[in-house]
PDB file of N, CA and C in Angstrom:
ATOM      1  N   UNK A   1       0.826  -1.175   0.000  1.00  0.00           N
ATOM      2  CA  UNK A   1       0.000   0.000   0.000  1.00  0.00           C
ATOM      3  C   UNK A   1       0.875   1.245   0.000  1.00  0.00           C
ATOM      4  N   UNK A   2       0.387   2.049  -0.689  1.00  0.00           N
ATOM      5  CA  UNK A   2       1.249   3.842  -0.763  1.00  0.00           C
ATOM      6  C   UNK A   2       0.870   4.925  -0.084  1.00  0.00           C
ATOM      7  N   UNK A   3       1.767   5.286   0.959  1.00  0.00           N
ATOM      8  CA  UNK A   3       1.778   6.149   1.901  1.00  0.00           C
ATOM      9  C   UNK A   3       1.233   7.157   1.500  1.00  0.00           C
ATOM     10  N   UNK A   4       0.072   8.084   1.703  1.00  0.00           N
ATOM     11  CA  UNK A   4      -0.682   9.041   1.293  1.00  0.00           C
ATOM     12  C   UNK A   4       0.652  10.056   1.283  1.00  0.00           C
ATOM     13  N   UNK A   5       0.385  10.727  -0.171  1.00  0.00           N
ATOM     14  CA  UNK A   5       1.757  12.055   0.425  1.00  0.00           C
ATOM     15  C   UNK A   5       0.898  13.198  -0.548  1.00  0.00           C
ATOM     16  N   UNK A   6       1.549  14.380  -0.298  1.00  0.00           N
ATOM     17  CA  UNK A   6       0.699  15.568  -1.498  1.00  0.00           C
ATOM     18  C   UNK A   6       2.324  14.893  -2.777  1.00  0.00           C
ATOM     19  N   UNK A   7       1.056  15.506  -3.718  1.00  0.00           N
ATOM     20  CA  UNK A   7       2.025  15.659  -5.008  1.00  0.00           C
ATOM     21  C   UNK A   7       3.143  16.724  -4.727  1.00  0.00           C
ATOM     22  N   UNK A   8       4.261  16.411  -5.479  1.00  0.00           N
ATOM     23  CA  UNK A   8       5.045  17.247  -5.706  1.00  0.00           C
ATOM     24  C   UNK A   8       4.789  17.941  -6.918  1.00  0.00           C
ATOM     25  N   UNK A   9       4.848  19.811  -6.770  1.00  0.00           N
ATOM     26  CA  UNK A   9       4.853  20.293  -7.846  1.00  0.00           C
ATOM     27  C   UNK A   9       5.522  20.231  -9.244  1.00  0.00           C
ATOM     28  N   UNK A  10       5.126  20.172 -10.656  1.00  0.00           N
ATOM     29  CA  UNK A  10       6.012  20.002 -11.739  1.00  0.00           C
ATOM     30  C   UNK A  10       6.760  21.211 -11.708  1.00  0.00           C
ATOM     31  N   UNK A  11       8.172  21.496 -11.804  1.00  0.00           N
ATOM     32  CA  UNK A  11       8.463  22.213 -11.893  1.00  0.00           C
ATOM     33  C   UNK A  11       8.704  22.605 -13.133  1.00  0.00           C
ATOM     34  N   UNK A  12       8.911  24.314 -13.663  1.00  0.00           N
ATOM     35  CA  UNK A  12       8.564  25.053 -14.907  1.00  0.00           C
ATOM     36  C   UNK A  12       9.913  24.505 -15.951  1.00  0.00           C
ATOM     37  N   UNK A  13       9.246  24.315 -16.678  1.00  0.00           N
ATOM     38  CA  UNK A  13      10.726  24.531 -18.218  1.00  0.00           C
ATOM     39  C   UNK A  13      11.822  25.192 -18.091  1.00  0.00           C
ATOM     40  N   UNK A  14      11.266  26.631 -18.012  1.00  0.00           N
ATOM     41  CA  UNK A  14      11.661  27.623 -17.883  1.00  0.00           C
ATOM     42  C   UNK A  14      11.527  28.306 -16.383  1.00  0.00           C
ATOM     43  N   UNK A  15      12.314  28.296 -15.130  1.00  0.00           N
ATOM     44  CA  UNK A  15      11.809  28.985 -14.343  1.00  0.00           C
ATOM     45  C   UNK A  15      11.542  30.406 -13.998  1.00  0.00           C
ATOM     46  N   UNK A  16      12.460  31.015 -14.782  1.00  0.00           N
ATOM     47  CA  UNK A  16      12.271  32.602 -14.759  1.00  0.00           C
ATOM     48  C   UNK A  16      11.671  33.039 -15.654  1.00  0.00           C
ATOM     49  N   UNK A  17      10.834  32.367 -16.575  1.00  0.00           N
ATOM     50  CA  UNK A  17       9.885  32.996 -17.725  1.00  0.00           C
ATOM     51  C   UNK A  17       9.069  33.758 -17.297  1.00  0.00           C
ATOM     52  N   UNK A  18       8.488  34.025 -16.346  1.00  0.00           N
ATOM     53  CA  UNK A  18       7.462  34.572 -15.686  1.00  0.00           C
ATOM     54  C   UNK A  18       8.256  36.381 -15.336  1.00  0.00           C
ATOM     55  N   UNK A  19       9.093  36.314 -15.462  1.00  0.00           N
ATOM     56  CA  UNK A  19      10.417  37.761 -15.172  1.00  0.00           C
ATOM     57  C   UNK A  19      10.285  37.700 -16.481  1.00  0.00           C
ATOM     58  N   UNK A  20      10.377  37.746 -18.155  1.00  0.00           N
ATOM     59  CA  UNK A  20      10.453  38.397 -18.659  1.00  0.00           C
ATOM     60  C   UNK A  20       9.232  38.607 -19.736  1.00  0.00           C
ATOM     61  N   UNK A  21       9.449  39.240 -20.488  1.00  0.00           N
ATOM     62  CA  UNK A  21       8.500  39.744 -21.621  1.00  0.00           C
ATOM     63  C   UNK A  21       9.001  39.093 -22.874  1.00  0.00           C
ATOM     64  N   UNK A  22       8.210  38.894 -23.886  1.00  0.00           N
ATOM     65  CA  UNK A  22       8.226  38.035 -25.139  1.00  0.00           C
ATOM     66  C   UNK A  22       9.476  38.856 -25.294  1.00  0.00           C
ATOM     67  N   UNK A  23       9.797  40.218 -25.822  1.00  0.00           N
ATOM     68  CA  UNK A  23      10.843  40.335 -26.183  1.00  0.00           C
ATOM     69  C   UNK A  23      12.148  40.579 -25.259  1.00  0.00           C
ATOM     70  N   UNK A  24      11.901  39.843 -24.633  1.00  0.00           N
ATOM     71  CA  UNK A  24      13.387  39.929 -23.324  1.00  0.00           C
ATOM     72  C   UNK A  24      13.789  40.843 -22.434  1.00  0.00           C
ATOM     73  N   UNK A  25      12.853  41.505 -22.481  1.00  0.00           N
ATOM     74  CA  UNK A  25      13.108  42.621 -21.502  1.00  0.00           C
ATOM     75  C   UNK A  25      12.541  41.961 -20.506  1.00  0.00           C
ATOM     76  N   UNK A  26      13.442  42.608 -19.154  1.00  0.00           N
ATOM     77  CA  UNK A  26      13.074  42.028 -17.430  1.00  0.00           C
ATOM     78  C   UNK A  26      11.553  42.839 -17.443  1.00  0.00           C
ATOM     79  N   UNK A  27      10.399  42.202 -16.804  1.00  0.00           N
ATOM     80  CA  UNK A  27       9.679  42.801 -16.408  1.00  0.00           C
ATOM     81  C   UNK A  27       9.519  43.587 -14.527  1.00  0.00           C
ATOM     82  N   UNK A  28      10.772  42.518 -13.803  1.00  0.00           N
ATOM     83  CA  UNK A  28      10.905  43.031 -12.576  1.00  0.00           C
ATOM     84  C   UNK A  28      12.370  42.378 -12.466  1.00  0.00           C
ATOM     85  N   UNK A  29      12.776  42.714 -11.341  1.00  0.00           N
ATOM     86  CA  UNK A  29      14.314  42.470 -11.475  1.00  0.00           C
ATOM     87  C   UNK A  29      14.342  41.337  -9.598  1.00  0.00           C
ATOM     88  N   UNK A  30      14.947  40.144 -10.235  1.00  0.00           N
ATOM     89  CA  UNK A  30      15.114  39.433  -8.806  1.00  0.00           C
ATOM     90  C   UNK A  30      15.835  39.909  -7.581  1.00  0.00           C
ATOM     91  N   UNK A  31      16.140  41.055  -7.628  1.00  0.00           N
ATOM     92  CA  UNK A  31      16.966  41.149  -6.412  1.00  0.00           C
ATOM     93  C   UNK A  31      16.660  43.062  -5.880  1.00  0.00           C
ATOM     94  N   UNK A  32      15.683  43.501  -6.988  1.00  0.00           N
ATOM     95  CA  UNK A  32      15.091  44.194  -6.332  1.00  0.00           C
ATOM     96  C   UNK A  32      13.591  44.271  -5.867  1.00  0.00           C
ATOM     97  N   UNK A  33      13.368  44.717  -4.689  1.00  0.00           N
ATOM     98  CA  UNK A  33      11.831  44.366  -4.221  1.00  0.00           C
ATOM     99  C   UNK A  33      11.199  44.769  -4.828  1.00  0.00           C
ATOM    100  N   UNK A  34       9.704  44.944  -4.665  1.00  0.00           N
ATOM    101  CA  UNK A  34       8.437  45.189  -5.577  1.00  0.00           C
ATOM    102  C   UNK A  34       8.702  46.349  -4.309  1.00  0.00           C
ATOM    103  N   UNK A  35       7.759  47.389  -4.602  1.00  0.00           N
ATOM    104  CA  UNK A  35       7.511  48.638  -3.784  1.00  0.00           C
ATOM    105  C   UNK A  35       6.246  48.391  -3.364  1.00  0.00           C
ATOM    106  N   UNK A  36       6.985  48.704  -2.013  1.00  0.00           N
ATOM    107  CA  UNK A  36       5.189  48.320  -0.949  1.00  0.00           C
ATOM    108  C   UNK A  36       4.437  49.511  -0.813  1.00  0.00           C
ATOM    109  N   UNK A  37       3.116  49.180  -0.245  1.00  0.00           N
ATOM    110  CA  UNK A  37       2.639  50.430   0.115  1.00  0.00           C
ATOM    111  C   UNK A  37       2.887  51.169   1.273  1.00  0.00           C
ATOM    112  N   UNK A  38       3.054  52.258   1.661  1.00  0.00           N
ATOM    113  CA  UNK A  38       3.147  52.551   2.605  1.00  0.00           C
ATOM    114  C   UNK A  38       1.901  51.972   4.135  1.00  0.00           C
ATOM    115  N   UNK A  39       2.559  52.299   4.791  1.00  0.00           N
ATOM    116  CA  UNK A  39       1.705  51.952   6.439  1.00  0.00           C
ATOM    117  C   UNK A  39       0.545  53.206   6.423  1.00  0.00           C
ATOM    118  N   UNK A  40      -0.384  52.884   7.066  1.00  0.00           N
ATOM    119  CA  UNK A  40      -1.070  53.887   7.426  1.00  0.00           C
ATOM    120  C   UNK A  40      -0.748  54.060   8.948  1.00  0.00           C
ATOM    121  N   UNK A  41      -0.558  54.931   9.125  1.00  0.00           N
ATOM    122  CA  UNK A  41      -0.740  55.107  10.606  1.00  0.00           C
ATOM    123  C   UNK A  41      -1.854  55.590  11.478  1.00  0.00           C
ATOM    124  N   UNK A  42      -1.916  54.587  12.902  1.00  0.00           N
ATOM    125  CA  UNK A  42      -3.168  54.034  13.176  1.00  0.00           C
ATOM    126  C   UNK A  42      -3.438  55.310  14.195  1.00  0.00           C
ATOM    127  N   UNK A  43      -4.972  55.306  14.098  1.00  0.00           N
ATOM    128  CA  UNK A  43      -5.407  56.382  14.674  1.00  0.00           C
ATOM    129  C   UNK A  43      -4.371  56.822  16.202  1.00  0.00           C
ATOM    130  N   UNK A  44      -4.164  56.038  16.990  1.00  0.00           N
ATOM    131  CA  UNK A  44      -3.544  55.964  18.317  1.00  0.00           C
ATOM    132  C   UNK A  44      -2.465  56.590  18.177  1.00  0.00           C
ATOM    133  N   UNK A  45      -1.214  56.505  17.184  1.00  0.00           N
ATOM    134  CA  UNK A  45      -0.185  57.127  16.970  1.00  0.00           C
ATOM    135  C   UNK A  45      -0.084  58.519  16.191  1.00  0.00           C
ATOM    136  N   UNK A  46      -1.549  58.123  15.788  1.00  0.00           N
ATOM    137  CA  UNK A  46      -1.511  60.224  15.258  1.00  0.00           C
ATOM    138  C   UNK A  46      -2.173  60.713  16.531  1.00  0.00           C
ATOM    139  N   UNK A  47      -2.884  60.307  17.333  1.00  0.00           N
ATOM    140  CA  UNK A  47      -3.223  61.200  18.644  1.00  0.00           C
ATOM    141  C   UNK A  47      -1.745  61.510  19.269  1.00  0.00           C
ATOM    142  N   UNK A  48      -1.141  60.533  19.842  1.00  0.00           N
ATOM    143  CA  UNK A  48       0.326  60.474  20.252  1.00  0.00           C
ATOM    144  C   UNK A  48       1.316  61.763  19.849  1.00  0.00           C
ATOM    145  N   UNK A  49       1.364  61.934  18.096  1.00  0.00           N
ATOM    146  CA  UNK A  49       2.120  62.684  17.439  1.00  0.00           C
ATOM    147  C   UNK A  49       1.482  64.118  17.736  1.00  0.00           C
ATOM    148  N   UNK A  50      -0.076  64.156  17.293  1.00  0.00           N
ATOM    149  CA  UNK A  50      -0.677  65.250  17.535  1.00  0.00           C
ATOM    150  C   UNK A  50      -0.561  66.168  19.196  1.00  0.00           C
ATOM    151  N   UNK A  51      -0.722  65.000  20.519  1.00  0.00           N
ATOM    152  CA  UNK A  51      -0.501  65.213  21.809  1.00  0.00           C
ATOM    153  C   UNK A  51       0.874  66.027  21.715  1.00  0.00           C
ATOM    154  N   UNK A  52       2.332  65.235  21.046  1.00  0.00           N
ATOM    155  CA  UNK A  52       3.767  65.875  21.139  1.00  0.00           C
ATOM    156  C   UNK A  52       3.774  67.398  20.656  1.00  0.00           C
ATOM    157  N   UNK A  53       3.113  67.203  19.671  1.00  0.00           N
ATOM    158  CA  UNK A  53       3.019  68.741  18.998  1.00  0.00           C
ATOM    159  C   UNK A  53       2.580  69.884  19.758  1.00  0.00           C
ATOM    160  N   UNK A  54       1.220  69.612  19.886  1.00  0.00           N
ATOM    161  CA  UNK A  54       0.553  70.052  20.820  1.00  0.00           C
ATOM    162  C   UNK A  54       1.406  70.742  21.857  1.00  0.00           C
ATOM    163  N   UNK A  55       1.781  70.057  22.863  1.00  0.00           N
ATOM    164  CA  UNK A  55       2.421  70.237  24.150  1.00  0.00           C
ATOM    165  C   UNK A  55       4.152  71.271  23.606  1.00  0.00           C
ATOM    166  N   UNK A  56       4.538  70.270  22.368  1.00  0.00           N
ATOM    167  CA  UNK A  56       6.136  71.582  22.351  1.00  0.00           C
ATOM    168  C   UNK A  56       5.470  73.078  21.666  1.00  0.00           C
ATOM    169  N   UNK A  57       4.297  72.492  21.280  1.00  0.00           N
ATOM    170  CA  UNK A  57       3.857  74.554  20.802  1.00  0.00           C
ATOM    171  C   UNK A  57       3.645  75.150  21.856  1.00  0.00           C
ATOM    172  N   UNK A  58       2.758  74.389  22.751  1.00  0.00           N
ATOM    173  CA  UNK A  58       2.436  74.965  24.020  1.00  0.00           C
ATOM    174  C   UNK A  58       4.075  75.542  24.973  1.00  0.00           C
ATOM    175  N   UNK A  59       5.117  74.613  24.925  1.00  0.00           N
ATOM    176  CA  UNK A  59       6.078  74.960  25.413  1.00  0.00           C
ATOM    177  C   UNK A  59       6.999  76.150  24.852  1.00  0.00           C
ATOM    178  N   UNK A  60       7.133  75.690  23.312  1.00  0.00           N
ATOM    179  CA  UNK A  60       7.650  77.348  22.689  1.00  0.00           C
ATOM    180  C   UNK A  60       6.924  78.399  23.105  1.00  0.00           C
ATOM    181  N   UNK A  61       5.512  78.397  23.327  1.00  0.00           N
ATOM    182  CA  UNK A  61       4.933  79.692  23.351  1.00  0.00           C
ATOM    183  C   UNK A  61       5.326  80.076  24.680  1.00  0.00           C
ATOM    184  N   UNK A  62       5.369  79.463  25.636  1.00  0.00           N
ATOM    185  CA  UNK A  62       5.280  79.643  27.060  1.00  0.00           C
ATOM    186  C   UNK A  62       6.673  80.120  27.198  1.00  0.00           C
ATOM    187  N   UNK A  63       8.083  79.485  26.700  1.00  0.00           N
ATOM    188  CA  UNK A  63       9.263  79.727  26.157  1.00  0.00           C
ATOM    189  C   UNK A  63       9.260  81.577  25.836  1.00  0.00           C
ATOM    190  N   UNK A  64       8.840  81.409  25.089  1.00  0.00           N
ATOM    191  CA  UNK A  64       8.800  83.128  24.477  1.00  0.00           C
ATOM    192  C   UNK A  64       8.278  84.222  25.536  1.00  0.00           C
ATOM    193  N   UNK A  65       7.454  83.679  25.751  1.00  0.00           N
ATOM    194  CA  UNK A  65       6.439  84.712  27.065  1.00  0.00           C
ATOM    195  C   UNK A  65       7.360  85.139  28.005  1.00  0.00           C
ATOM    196  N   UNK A  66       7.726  83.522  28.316  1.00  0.00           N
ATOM    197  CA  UNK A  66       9.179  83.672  29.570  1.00  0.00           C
ATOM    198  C   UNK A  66      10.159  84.998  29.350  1.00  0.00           C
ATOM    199  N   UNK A  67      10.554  84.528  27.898  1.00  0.00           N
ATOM    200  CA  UNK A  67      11.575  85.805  27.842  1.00  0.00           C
ATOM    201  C   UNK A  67      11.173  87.058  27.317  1.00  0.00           C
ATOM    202  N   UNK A  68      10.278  87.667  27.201  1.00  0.00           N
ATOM    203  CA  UNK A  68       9.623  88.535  27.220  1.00  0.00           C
ATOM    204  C   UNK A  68       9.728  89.757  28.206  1.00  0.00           C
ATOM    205  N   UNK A  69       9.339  89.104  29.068  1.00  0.00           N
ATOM    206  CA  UNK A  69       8.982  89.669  30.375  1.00  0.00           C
ATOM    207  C   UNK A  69      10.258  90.311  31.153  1.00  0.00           C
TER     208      UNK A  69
END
């Protein structure tokens, strides 16, 4: 009896055919990445950023007043 196994994939003719274009040009290059999308940043860390801001305007202004006087 034969040990249940998954198939092994056929592998391609050609394995990098899929990288180029009929006329030989690279369509992406193996050793450079694809370009990701950027992150969004999550509501919590723009409060965070917004809070920092916040507080050093508040401190420049208070800064200035100081020397003012």
């Amino acid at each position: 009896m034969r040990i249940l196994r998954p198939r092994r994939k056929p592998k391609k003719a050609y394995p990098n055919s899929d990288r180029f274009e009929e006329d030989g040009r690279r369509i992406y290059s193996a050793y450079a990445p694809a370009s990701q999308p950027r992150r969004r940043i999550s509501a919590k860390h723009r409060w965070l950023i917004g809070t920092i801001v916040l507080i050093g305007a508040i401190g420049i202004v208070l800064a200035l007043a100081w020397w003012q006087v």
